[in-house]
N, C-alpha and C. Protein backbone atom coordinates (compact mmCIF):
# COMPACT_ATOMS: atom_id res chain seq x y z
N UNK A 1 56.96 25.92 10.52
CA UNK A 1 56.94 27.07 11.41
C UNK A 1 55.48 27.49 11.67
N UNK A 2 54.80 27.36 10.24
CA UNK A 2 53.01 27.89 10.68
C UNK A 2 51.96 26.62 11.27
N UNK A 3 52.31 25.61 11.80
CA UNK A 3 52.30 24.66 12.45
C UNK A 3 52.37 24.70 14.33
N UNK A 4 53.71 25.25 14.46
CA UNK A 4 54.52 25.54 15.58
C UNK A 4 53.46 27.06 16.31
N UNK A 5 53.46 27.66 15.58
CA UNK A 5 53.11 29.24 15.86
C UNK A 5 51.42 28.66 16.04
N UNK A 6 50.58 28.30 15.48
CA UNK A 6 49.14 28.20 15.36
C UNK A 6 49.28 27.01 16.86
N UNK A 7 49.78 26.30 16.88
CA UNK A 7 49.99 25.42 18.08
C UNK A 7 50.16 26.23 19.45
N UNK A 8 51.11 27.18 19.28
CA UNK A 8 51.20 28.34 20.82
C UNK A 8 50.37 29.46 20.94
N UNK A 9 49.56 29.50 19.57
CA UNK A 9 48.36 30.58 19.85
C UNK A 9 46.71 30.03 20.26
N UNK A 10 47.11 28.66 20.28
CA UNK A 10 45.65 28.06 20.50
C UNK A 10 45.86 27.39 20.94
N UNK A 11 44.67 26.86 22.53
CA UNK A 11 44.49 25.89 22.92
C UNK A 11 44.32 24.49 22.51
N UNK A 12 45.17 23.30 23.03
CA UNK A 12 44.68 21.77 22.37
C UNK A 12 43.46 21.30 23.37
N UNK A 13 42.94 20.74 22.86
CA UNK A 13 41.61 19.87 22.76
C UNK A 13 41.73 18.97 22.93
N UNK A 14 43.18 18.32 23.09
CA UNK A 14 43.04 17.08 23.09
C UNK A 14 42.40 16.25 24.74
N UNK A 15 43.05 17.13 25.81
CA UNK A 15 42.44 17.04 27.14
C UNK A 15 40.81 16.71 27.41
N UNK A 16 40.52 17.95 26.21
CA UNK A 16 38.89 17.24 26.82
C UNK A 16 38.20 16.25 25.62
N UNK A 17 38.96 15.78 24.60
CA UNK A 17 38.27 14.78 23.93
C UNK A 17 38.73 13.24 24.66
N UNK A 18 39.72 13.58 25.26
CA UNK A 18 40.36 12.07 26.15
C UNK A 18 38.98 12.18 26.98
N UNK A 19 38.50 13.33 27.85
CA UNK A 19 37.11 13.06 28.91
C UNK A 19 36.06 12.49 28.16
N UNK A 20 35.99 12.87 26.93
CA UNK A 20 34.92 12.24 26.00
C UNK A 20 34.79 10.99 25.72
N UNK A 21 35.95 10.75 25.45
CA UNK A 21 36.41 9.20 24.74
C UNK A 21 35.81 8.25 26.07
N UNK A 22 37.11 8.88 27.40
CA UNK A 22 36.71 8.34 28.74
C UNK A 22 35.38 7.70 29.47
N UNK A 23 34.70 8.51 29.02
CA UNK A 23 32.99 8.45 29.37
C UNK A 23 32.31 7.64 28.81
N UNK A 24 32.59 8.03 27.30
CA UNK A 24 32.19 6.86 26.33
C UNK A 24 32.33 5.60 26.68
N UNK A 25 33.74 5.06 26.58
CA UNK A 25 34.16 3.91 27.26
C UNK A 25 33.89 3.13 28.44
N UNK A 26 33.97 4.13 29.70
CA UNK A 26 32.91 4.08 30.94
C UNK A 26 32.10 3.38 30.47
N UNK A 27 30.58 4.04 29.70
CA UNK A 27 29.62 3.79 29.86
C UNK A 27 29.37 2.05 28.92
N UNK A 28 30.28 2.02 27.78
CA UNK A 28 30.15 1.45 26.87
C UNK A 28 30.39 -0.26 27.97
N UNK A 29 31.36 0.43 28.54
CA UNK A 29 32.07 -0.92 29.43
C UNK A 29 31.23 -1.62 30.26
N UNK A 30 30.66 -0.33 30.96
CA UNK A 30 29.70 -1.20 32.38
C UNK A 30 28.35 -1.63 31.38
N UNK A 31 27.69 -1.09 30.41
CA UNK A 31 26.72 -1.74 29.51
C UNK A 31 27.18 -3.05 29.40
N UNK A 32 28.58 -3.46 28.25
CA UNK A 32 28.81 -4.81 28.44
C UNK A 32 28.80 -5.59 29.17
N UNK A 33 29.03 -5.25 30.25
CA UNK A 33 29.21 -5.95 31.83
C UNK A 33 28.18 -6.33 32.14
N UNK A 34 27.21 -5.72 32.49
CA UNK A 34 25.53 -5.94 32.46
C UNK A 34 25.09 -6.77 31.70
N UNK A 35 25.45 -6.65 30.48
CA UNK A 35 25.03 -7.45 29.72
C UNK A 35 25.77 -8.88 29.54
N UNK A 36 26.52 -9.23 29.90
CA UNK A 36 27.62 -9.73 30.23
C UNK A 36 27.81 -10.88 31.30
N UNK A 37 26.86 -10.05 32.47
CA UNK A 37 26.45 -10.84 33.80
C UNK A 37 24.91 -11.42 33.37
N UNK A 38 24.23 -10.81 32.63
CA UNK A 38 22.54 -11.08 32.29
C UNK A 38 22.79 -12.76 31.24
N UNK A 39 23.44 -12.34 30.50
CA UNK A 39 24.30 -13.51 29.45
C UNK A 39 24.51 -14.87 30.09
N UNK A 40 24.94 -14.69 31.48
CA UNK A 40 25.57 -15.92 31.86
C UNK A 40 24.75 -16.72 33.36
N UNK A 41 23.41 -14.94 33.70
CA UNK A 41 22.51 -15.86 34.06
C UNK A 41 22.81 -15.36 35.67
N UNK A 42 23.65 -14.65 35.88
CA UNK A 42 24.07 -13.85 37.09
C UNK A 42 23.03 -12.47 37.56
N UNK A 43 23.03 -12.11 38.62
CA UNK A 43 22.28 -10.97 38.91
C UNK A 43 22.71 -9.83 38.58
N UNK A 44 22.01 -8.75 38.01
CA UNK A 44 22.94 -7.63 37.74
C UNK A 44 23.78 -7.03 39.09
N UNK A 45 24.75 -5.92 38.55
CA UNK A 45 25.51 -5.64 39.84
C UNK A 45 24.91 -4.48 40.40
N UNK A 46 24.36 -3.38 39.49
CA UNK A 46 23.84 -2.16 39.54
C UNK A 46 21.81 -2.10 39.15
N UNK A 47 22.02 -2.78 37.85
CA UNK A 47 20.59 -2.83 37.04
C UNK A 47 21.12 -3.29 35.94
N UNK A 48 19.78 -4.40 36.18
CA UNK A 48 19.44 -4.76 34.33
C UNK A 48 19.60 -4.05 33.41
N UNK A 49 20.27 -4.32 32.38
CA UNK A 49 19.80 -3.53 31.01
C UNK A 49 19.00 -3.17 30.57
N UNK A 50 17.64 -4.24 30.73
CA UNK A 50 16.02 -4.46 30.17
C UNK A 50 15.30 -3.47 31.16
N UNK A 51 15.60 -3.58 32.78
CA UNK A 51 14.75 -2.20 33.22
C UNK A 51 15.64 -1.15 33.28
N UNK A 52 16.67 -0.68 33.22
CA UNK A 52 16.88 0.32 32.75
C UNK A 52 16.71 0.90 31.40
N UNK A 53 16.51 0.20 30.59
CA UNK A 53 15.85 0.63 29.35
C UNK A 53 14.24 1.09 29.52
N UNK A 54 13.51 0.05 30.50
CA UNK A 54 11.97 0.74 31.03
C UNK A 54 12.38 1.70 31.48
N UNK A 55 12.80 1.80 32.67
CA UNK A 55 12.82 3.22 33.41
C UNK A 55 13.39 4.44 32.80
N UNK A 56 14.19 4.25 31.42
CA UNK A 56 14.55 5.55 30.78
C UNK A 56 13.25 5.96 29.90
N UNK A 57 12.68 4.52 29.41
CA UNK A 57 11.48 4.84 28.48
C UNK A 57 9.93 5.30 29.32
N UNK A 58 10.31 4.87 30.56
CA UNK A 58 8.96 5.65 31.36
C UNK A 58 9.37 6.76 32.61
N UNK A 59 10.48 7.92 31.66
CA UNK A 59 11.44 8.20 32.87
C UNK A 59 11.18 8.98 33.99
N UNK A 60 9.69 10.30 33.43
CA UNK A 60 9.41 11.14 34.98
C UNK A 60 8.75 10.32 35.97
N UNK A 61 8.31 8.82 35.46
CA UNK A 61 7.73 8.36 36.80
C UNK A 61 8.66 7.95 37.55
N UNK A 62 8.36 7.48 38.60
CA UNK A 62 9.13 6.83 39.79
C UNK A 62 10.30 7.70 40.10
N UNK A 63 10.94 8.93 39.98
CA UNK A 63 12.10 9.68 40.46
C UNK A 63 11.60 11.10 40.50
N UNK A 64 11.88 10.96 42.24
CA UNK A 64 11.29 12.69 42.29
C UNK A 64 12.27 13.61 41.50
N UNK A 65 11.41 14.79 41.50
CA UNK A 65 11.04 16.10 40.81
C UNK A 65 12.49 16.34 40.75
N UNK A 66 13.08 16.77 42.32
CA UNK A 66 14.37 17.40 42.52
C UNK A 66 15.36 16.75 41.74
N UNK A 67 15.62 15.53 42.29
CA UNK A 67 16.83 14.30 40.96
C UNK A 67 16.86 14.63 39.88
N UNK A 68 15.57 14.53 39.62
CA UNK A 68 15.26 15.04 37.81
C UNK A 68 15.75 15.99 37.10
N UNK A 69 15.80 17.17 38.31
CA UNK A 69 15.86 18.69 37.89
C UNK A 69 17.78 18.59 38.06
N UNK A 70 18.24 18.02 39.13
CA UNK A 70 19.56 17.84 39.32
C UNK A 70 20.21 16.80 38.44
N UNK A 71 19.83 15.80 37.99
CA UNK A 71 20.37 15.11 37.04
C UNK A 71 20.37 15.83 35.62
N UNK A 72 19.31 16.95 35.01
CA UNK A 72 19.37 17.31 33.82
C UNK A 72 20.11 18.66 34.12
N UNK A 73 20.22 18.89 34.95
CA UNK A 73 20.83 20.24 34.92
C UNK A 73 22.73 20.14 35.26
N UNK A 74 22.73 18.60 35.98
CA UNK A 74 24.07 18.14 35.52
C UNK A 74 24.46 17.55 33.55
N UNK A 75 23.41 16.78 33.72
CA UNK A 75 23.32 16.99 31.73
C UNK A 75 23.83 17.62 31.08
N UNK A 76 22.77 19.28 31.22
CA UNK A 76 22.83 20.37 30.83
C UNK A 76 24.20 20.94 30.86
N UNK A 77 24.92 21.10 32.00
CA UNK A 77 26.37 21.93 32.04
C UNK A 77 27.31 21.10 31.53
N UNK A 78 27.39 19.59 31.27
CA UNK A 78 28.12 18.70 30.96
C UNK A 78 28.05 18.60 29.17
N UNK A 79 27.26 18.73 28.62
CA UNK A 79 26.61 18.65 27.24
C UNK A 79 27.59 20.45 27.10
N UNK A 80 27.18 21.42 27.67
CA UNK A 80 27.48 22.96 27.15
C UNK A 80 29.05 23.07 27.10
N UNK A 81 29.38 22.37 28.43
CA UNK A 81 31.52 21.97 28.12
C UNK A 81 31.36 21.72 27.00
N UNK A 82 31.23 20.52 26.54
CA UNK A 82 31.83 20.17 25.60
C UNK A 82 31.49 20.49 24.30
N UNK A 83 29.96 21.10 24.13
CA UNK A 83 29.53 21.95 22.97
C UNK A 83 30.45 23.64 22.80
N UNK A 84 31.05 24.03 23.92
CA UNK A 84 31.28 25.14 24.29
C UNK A 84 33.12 25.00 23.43
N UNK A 85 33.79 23.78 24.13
CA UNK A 85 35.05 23.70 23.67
C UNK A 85 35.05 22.91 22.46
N UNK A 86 33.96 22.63 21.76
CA UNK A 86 34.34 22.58 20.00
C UNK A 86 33.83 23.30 19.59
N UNK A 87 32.92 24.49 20.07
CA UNK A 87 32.69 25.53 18.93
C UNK A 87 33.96 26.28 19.33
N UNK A 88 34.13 27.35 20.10
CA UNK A 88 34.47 28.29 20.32
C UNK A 88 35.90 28.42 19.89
N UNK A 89 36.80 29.17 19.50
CA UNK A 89 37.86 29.31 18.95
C UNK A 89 38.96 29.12 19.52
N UNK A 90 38.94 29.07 20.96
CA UNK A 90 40.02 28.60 22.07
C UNK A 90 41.48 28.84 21.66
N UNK A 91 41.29 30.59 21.65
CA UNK A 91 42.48 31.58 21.58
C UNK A 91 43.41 31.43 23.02
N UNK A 92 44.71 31.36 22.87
CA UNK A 92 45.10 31.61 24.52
C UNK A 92 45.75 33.61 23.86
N UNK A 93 45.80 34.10 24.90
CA UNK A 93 46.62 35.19 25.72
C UNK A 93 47.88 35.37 24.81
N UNK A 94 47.64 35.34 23.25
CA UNK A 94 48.99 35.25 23.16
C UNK A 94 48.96 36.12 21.35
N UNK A 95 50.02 37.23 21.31
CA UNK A 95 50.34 37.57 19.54
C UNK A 95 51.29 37.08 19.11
N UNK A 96 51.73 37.19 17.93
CA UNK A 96 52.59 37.00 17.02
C UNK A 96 52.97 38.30 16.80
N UNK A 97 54.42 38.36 16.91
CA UNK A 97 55.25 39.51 16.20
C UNK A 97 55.90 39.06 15.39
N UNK A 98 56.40 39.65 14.43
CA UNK A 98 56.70 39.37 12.87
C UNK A 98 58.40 39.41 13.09
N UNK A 99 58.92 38.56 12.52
CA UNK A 99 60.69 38.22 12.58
C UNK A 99 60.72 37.70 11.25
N UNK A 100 61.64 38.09 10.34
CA UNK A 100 61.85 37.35 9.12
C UNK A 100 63.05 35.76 9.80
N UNK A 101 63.56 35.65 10.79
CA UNK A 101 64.28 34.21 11.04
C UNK A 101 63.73 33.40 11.73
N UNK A 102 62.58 33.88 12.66
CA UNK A 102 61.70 33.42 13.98
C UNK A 102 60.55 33.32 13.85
N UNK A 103 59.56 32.39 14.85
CA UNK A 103 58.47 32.86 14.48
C UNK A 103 58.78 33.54 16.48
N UNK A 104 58.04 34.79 16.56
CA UNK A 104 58.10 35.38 18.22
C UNK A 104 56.72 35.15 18.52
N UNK A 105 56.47 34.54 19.68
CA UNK A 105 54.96 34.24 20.09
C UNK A 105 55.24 35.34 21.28
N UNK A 106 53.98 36.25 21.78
CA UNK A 106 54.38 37.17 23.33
C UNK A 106 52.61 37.51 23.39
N UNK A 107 52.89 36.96 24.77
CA UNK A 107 51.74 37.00 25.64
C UNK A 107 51.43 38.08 25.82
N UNK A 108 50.31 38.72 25.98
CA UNK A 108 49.06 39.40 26.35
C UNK A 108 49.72 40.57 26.96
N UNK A 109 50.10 39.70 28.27
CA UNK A 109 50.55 40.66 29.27
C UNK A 109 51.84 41.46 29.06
N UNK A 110 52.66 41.16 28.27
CA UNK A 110 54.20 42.18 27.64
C UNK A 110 54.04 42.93 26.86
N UNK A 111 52.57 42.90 26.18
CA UNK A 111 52.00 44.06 24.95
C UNK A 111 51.57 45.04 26.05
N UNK A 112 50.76 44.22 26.98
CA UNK A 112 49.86 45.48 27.41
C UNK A 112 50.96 46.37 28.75
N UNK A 113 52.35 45.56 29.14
CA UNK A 113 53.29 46.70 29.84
C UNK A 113 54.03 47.53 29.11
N UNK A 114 54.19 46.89 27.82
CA UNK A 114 54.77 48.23 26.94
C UNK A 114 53.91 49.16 26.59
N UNK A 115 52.86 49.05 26.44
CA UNK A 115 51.63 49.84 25.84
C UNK A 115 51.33 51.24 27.43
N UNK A 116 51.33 50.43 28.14
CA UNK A 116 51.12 51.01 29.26
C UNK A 116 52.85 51.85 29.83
N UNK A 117 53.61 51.57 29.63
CA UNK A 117 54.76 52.51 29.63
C UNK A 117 54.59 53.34 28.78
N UNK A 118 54.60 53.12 27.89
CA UNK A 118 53.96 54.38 26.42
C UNK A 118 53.00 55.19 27.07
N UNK A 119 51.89 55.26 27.47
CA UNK A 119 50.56 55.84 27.78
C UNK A 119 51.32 56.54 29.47
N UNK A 120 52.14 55.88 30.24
CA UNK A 120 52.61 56.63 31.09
C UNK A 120 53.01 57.46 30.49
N UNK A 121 53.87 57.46 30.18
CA UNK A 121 54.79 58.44 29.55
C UNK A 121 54.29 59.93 28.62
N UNK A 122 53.33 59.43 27.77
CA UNK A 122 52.72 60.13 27.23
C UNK A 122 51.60 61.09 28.11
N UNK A 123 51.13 60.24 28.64
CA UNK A 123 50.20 61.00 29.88
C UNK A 123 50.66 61.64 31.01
N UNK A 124 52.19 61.46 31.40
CA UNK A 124 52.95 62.28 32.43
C UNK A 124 51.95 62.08 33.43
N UNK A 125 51.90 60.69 34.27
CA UNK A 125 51.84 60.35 35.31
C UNK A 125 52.45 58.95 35.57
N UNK A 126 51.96 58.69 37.02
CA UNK A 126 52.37 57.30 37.86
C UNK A 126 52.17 55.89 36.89
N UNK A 127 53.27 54.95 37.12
CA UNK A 127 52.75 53.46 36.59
C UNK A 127 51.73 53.28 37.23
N UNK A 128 51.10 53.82 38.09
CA UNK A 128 49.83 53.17 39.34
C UNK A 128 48.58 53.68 38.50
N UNK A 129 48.75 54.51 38.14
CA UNK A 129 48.00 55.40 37.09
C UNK A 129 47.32 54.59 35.58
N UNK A 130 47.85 53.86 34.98
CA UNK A 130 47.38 53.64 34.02
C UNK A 130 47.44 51.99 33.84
N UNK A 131 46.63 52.00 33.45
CA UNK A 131 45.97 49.91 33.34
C UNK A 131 45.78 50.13 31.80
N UNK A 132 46.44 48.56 31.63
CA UNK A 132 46.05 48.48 29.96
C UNK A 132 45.67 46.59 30.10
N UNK A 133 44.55 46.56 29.29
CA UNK A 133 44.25 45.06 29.22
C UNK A 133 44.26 45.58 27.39
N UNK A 134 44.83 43.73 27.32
CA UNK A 134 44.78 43.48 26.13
C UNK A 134 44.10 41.94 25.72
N UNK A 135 43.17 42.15 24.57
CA UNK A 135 42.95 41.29 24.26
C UNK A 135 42.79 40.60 22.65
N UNK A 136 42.56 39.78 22.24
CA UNK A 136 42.97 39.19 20.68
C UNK A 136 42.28 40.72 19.74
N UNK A 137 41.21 41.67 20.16
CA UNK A 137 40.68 42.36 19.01
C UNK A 137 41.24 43.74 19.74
N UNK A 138 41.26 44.18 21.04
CA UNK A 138 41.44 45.14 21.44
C UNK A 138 42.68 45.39 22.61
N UNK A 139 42.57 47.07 22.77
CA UNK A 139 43.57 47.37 24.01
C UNK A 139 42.96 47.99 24.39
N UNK A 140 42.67 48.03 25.57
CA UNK A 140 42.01 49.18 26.43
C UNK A 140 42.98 49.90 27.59
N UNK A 141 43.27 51.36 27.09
CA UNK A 141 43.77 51.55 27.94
C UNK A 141 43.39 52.80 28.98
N UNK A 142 43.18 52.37 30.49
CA UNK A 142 42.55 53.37 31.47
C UNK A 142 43.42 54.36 31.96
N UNK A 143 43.24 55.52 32.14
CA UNK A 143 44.56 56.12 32.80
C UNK A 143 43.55 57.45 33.80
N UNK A 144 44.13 57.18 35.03
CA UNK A 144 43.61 58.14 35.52
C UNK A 144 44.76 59.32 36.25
N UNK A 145 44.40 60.69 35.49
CA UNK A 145 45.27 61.79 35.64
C UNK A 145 45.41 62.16 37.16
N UNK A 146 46.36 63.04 37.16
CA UNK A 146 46.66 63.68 38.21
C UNK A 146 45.79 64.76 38.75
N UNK A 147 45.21 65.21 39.59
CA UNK A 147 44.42 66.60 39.57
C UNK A 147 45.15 67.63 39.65
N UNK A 148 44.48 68.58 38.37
CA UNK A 148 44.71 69.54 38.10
C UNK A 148 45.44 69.51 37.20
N UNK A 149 46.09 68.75 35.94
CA UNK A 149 46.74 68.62 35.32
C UNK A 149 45.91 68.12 34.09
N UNK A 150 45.57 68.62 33.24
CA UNK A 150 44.93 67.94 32.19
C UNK A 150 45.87 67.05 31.26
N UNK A 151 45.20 65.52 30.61
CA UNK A 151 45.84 64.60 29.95
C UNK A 151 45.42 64.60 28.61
N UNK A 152 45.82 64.61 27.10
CA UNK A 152 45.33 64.65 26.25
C UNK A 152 45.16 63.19 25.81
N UNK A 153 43.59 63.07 25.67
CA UNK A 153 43.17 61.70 25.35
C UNK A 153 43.80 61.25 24.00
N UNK A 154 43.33 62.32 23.14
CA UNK A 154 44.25 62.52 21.94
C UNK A 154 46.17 61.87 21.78
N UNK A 155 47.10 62.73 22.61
CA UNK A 155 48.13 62.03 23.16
C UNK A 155 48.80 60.97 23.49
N UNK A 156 47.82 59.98 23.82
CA UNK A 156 47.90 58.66 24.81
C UNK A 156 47.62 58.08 23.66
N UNK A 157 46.37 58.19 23.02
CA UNK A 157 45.86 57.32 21.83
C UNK A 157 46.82 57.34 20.93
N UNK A 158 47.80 58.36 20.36
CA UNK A 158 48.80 58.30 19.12
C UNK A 158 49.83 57.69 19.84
N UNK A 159 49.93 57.61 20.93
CA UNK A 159 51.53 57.03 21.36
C UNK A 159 51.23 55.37 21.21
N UNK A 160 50.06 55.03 22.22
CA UNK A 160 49.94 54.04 21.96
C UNK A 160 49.95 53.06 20.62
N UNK A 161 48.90 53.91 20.04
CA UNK A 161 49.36 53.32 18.78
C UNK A 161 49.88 53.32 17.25
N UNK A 162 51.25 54.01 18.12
CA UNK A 162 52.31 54.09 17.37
C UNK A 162 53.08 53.21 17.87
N UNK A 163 53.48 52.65 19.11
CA UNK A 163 54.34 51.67 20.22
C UNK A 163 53.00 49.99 19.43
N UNK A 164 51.79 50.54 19.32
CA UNK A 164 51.55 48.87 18.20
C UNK A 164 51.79 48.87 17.35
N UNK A 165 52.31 50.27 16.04
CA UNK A 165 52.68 49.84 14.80
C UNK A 165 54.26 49.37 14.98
N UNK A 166 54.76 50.01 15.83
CA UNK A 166 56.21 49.85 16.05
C UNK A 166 56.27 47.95 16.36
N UNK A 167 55.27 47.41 17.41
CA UNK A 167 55.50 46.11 17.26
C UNK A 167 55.00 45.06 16.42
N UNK A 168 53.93 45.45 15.68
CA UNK A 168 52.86 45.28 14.98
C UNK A 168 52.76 43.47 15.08
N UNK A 169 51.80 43.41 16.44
CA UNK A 169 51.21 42.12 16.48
C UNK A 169 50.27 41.28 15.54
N UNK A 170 49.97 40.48 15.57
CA UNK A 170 49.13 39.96 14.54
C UNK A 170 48.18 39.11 15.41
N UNK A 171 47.37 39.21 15.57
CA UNK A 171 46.19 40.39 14.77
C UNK A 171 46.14 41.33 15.58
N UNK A 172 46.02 42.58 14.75
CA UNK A 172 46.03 43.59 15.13
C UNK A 172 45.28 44.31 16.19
N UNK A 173 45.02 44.59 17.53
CA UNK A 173 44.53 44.76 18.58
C UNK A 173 43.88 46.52 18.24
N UNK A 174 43.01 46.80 18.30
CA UNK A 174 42.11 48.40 17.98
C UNK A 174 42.29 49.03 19.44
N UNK A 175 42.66 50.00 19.32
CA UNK A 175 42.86 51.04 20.80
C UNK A 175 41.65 52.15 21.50
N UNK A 176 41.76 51.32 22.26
CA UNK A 176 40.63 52.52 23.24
C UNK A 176 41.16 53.17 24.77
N UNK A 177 40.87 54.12 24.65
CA UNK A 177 41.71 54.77 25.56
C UNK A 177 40.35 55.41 26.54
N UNK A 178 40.17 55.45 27.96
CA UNK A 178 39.61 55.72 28.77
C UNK A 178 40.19 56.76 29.65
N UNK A 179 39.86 57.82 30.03
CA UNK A 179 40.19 59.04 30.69
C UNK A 179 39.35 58.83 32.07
N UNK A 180 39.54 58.88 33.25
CA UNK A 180 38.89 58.86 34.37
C UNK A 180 38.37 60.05 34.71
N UNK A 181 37.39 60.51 34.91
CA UNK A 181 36.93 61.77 35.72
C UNK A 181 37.33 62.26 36.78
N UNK A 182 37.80 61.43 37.47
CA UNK A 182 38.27 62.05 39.07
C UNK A 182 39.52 61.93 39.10
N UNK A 183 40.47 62.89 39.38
CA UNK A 183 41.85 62.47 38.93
C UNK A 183 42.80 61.53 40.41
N UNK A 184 43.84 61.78 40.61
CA UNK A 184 44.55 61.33 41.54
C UNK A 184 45.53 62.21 42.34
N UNK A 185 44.90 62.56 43.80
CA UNK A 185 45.51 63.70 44.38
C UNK A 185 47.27 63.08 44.48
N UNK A 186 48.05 64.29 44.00
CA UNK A 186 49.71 64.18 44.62
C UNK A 186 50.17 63.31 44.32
N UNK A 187 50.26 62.99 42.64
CA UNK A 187 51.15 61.53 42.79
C UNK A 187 52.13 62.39 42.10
């Protein structure tokens, strides 16, 4: 089950280590080939092995400035993918609620409409009125009042999170509640 559950709360990797592998192989392939055609005494199809090995070892000469700057700066964003998707923790949009028979996986977005029915409610205004984003550490929820009606920030904050102990996701999301200054004429 803690297999299953860690599997629907996190992104697989496996997609971009196949691009890795892919490339690898690419490159590994047309090297042989080259080397391959040089072996048997044929012309290369692209470049020698031997001057492309010069021209990497003498590489700002002979290729203008711009290539240079566009080839490393394709490098650059290509190298940061893939440094980017093995560090980073590659959470999706998604909690765990606690079932002693189940494991319940629920997305992002069904915390933050209950949360946000709560905070209506509590705040006595419009669904148009109040936005809640949620994310793996937090909830933020915005609500902008009615004019002339004061909202207790206080209010909104205990409902809300009382409607998260009531579902009590894992991991636990911290509540911030935002009051708008300008309210909303006549809803």
């Amino acid at each position: 089950m803690r297999r299953i559950l860690a599997r629907e709360t996190t992104f697989s990797r496996a997609g971009v280590s196949i691009i890795a592998a892919a490339l690898v192989i690419l490159f590994c392939g047309y090297a042989l080939l080259e080397s391959a055609v040089r072996a048997i005494g044929q012309p290369p199809w692209l470049i020698a092995p031997q001057t492309a090995a010069e021209r990497i070892i003498a590489l700002p000469q002979g290729i203008p400035p711009l290539l240079l700057g566009a080839i490393g700066a394709v490098t650059l964003m290509a190298g940061l993918f893939f440094f980017l998707n093995a560090v980073l923790p590659g959470r999706r949009a998604r909690h765990l609620l606690p079932d002693h028979r189940a494991g319940v996986v629920v997305d992002d977005e069904v915390i933050a409409s209950a949360l946000a029915r709560r905070a209506r409610l509590a705040a006595n205004v419009t669904q148009e009125q109040v936005m809640v984003v949620v994310s793996q550490r937090q909830a933020v929820v915005n609500v902008r009042p009615t004019s002339g009606i004061p909202v207790s920030e206080s209010a909104v904050l205990a409902a809300v999170q009382e409607e998260l102990l009531h579902m009590a996701p894992a991991p636990m999301p911290e509540v911030r509640v935002n009051l708008a200054s300008s309210g909303v004429i006549g809803a």
